[in-house]
PDB file of N, CA and C in Angstrom:
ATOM      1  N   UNK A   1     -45.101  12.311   9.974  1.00  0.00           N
ATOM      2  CA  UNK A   1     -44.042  11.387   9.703  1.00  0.00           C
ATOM      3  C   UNK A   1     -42.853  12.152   9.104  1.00  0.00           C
ATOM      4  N   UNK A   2     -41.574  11.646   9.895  1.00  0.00           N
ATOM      5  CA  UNK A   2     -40.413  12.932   9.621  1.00  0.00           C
ATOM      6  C   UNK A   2     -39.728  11.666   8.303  1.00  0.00           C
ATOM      7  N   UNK A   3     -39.815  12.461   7.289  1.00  0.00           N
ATOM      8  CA  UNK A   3     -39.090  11.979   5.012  1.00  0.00           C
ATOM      9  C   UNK A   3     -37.708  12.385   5.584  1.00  0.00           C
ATOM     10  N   UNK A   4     -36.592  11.443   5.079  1.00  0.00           N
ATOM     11  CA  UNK A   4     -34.827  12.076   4.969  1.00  0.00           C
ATOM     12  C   UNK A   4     -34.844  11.489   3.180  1.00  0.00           C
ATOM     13  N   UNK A   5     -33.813  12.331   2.970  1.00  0.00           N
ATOM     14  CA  UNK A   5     -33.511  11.748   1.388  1.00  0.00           C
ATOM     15  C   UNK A   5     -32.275  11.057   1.298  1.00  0.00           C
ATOM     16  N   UNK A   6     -32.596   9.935   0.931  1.00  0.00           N
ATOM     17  CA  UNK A   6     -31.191   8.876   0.545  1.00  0.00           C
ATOM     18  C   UNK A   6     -31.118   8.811  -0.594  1.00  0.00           C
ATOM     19  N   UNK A   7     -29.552   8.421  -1.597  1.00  0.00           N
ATOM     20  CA  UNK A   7     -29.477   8.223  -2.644  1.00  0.00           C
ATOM     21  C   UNK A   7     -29.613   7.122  -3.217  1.00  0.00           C
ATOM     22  N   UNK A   8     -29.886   6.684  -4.196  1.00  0.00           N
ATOM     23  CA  UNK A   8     -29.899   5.286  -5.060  1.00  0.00           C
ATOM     24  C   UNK A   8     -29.731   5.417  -6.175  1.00  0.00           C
ATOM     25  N   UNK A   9     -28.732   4.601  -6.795  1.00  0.00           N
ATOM     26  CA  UNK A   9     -28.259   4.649  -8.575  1.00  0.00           C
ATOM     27  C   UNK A   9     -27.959   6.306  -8.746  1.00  0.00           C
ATOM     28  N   UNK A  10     -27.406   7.096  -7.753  1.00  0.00           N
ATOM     29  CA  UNK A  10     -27.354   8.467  -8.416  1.00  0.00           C
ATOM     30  C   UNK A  10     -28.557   9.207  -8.421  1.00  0.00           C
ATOM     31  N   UNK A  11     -29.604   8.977  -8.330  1.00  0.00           N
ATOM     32  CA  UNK A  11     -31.070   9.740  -7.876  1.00  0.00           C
ATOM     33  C   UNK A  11     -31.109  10.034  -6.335  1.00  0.00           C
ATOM     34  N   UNK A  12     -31.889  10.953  -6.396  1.00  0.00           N
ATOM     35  CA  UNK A  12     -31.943  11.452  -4.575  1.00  0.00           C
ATOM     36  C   UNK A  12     -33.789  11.178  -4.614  1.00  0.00           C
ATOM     37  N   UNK A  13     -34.223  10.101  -3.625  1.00  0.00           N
ATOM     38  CA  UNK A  13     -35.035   9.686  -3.285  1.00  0.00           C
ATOM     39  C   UNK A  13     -35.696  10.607  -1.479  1.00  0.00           C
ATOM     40  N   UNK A  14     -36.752  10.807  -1.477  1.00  0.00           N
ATOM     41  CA  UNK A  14     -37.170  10.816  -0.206  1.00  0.00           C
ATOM     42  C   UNK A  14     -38.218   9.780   0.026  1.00  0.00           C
ATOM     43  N   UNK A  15     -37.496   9.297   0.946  1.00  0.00           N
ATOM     44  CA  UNK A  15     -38.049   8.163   1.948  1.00  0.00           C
ATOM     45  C   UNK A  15     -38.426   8.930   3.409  1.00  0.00           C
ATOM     46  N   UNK A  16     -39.863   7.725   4.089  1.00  0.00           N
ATOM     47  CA  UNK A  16     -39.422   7.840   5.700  1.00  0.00           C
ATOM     48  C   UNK A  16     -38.288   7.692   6.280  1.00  0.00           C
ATOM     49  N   UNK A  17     -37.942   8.464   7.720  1.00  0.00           N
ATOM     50  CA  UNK A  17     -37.171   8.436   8.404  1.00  0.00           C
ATOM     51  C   UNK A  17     -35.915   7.235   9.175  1.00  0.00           C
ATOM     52  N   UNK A  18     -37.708   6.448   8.899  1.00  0.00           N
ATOM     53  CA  UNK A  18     -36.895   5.303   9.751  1.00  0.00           C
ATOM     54  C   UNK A  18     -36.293   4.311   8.447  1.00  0.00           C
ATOM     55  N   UNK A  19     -36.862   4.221   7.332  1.00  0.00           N
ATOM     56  CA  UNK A  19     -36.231   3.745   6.059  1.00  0.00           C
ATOM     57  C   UNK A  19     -34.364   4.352   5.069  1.00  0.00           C
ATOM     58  N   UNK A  20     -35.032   5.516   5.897  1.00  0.00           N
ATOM     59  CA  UNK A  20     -33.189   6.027   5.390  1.00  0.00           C
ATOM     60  C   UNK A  20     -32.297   5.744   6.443  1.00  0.00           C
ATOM     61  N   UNK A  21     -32.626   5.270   7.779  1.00  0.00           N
ATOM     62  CA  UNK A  21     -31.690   4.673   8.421  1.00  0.00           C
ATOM     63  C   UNK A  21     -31.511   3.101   8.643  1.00  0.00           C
ATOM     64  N   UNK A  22     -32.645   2.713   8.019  1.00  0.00           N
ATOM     65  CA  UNK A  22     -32.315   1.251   7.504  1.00  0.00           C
ATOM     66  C   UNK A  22     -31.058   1.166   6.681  1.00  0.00           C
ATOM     67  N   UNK A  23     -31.895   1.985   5.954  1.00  0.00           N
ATOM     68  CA  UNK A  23     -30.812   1.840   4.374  1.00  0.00           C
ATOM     69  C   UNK A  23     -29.301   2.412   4.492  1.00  0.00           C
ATOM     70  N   UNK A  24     -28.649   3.168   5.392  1.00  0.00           N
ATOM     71  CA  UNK A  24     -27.697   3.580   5.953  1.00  0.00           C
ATOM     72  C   UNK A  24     -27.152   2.848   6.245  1.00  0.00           C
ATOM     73  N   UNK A  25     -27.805   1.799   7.645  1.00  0.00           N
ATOM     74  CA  UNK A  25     -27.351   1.001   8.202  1.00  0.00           C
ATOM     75  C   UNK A  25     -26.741  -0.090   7.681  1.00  0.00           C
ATOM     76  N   UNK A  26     -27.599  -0.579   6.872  1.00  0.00           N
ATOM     77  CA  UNK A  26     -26.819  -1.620   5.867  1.00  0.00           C
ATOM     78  C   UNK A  26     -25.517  -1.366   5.320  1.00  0.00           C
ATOM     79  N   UNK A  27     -25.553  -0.295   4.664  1.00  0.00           N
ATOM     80  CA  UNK A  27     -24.618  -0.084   3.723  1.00  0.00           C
ATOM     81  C   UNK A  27     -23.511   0.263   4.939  1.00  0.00           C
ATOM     82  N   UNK A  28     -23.598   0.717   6.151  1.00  0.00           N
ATOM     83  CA  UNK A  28     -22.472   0.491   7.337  1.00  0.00           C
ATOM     84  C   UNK A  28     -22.426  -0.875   7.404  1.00  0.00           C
ATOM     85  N   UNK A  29     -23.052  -1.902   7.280  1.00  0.00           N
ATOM     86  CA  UNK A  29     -22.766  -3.207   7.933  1.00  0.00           C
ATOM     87  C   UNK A  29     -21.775  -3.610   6.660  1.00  0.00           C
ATOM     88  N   UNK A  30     -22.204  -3.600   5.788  1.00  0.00           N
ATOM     89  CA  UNK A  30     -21.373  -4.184   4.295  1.00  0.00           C
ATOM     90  C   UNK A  30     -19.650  -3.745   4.400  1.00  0.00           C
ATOM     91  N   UNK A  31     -19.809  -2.086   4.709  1.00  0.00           N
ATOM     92  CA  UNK A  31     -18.730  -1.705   4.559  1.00  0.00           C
ATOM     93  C   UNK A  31     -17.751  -2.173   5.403  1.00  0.00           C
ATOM     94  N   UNK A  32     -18.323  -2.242   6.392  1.00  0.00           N
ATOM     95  CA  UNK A  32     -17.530  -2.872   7.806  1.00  0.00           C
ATOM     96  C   UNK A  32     -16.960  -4.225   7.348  1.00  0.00           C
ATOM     97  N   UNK A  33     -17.983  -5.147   7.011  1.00  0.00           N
ATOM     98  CA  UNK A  33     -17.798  -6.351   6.750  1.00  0.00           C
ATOM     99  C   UNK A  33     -16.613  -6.540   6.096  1.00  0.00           C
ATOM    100  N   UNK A  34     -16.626  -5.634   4.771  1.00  0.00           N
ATOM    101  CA  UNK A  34     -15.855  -5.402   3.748  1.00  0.00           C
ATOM    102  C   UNK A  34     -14.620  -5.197   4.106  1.00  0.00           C
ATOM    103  N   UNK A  35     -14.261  -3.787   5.213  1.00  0.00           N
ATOM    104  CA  UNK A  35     -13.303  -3.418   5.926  1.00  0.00           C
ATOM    105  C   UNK A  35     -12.866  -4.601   6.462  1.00  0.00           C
ATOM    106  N   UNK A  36     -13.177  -5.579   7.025  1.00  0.00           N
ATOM    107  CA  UNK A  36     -13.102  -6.728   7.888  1.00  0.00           C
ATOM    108  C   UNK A  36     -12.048  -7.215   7.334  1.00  0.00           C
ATOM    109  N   UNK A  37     -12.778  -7.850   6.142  1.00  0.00           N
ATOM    110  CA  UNK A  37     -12.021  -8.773   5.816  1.00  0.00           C
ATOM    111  C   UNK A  37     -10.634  -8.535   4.580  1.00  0.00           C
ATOM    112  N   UNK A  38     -10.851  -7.216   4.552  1.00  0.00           N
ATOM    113  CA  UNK A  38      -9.555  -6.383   3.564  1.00  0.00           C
ATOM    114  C   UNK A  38      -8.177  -6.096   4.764  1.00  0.00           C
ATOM    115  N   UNK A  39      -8.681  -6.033   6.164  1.00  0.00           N
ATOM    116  CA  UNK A  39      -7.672  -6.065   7.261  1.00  0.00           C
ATOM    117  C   UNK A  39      -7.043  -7.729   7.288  1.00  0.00           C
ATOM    118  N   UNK A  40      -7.937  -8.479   7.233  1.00  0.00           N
ATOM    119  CA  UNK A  40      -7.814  -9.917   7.686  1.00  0.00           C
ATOM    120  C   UNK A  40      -6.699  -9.884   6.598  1.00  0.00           C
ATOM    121  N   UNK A  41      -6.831 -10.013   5.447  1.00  0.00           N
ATOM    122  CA  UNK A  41      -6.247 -10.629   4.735  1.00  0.00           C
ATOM    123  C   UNK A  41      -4.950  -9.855   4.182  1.00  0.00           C
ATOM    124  N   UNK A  42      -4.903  -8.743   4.565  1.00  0.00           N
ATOM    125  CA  UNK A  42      -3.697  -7.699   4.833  1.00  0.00           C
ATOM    126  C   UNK A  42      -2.733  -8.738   6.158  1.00  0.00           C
ATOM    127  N   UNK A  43      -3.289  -8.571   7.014  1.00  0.00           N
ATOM    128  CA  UNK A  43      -2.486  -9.158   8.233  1.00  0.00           C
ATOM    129  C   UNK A  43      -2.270 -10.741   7.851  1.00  0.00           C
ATOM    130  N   UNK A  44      -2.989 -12.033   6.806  1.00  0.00           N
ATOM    131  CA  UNK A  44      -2.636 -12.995   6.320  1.00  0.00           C
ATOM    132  C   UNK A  44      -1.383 -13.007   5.342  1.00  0.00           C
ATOM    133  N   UNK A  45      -1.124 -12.235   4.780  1.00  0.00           N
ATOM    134  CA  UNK A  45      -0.153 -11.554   3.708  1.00  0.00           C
ATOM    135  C   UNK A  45       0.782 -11.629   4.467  1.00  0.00           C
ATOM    136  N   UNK A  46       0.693 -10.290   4.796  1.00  0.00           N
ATOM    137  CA  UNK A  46       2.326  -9.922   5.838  1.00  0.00           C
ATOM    138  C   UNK A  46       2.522 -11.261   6.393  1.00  0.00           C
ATOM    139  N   UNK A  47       1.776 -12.066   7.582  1.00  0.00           N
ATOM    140  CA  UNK A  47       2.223 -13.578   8.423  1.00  0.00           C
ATOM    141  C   UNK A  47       2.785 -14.180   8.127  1.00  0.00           C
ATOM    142  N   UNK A  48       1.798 -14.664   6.678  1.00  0.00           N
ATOM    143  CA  UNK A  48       2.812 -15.324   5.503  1.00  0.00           C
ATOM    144  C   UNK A  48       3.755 -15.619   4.467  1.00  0.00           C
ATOM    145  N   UNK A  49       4.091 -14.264   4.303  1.00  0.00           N
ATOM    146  CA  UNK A  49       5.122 -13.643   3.672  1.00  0.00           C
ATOM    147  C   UNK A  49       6.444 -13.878   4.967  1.00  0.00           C
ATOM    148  N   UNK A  50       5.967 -13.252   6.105  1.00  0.00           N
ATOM    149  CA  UNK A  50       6.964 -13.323   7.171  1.00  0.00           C
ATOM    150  C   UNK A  50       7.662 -14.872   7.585  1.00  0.00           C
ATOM    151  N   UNK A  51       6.708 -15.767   7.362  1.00  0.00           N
ATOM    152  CA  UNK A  51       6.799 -17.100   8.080  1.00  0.00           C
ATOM    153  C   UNK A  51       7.959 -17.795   6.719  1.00  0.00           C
ATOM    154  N   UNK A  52       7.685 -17.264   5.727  1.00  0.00           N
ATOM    155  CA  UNK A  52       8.310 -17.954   4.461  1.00  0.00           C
ATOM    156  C   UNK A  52       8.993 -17.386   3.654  1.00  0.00           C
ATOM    157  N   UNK A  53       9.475 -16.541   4.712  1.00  0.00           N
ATOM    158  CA  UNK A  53      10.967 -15.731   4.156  1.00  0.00           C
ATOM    159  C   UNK A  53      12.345 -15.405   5.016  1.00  0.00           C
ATOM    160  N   UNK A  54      11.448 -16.393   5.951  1.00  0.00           N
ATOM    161  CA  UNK A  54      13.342 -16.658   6.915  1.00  0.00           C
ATOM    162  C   UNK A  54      13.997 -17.475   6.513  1.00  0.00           C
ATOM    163  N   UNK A  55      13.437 -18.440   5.107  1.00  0.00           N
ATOM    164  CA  UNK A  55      14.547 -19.143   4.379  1.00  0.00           C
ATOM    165  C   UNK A  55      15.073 -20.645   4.984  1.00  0.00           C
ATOM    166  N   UNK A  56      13.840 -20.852   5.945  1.00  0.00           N
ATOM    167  CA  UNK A  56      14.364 -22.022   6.639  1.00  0.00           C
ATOM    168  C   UNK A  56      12.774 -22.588   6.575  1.00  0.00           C
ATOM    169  N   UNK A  57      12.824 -24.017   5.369  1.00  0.00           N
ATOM    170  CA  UNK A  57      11.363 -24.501   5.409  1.00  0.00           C
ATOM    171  C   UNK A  57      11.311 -25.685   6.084  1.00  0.00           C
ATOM    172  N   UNK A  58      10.569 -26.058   6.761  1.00  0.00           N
ATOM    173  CA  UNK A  58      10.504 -27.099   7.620  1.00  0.00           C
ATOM    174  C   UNK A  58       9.250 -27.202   8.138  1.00  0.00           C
ATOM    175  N   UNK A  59       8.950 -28.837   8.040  1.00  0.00           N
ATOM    176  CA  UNK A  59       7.654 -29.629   8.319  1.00  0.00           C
ATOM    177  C   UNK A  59       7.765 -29.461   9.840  1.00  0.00           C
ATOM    178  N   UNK A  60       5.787 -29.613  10.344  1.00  0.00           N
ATOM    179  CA  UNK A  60       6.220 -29.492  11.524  1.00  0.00           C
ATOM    180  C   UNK A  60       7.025 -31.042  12.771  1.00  0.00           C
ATOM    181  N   UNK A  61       6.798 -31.906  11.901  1.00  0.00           N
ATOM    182  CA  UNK A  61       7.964 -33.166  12.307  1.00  0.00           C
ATOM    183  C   UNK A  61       9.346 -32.660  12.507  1.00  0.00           C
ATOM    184  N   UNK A  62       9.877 -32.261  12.348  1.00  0.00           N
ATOM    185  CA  UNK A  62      11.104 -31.578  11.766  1.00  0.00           C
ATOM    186  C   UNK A  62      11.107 -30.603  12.985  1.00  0.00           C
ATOM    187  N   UNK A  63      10.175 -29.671  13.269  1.00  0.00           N
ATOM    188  CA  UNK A  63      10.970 -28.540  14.248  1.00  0.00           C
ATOM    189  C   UNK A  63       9.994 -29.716  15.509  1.00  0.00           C
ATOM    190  N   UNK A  64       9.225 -30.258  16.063  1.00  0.00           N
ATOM    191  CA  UNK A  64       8.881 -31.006  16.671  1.00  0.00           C
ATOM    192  C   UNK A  64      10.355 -32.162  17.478  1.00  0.00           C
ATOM    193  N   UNK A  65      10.909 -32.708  16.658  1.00  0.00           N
ATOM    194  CA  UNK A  65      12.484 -32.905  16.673  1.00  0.00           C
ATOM    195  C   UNK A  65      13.276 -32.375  17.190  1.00  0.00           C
ATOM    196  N   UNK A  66      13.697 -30.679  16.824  1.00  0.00           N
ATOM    197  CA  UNK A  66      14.532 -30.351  17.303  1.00  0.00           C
ATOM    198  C   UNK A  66      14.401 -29.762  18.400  1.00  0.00           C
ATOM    199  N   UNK A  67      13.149 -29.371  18.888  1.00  0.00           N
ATOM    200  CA  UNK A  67      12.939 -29.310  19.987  1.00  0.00           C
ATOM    201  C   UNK A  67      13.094 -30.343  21.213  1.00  0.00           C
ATOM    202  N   UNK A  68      12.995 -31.413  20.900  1.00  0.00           N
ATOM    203  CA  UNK A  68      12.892 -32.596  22.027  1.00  0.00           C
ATOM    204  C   UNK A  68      14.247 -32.589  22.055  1.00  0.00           C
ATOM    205  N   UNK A  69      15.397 -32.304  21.634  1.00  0.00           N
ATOM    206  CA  UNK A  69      16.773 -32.557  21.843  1.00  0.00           C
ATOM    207  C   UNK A  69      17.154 -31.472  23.336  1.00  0.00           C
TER     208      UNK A  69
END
């Protein structure tokens, strides 16, 4: 059985093979996740910052209106 050593709390552990790529894996899924949603809400920022700084606020009744003219 092929041992890799992963870390935990700052200790270096040897585990089986297929357990240090569990444990890898996770900590890729989290980060990703993490990454995810630190993009999402980067690109929510800017949208909304953008949408509510052309200085022109209006319901959507209102531009609904001026369109039909």
């Amino acid at each position: 059985m092929a041992k890799d050593v992963i870390n935990v709390d700052g200790q270096d552990i040897v585990v089986r093979e297929d357990t240090a790529k569990a444990f890898r894996g996770v900590h890729w899924a989290l980060w990703s996740i993490g990454a995810f949603i630190v993009i999402a809400g980067i690109l929510f920022v800017i949208f909304f910052i953008g949408a509510a700084s052309d200085g022109n606020v209006e319901r959507p009744s209102q531009i609904q209106n001026t369109n039909s003219r």
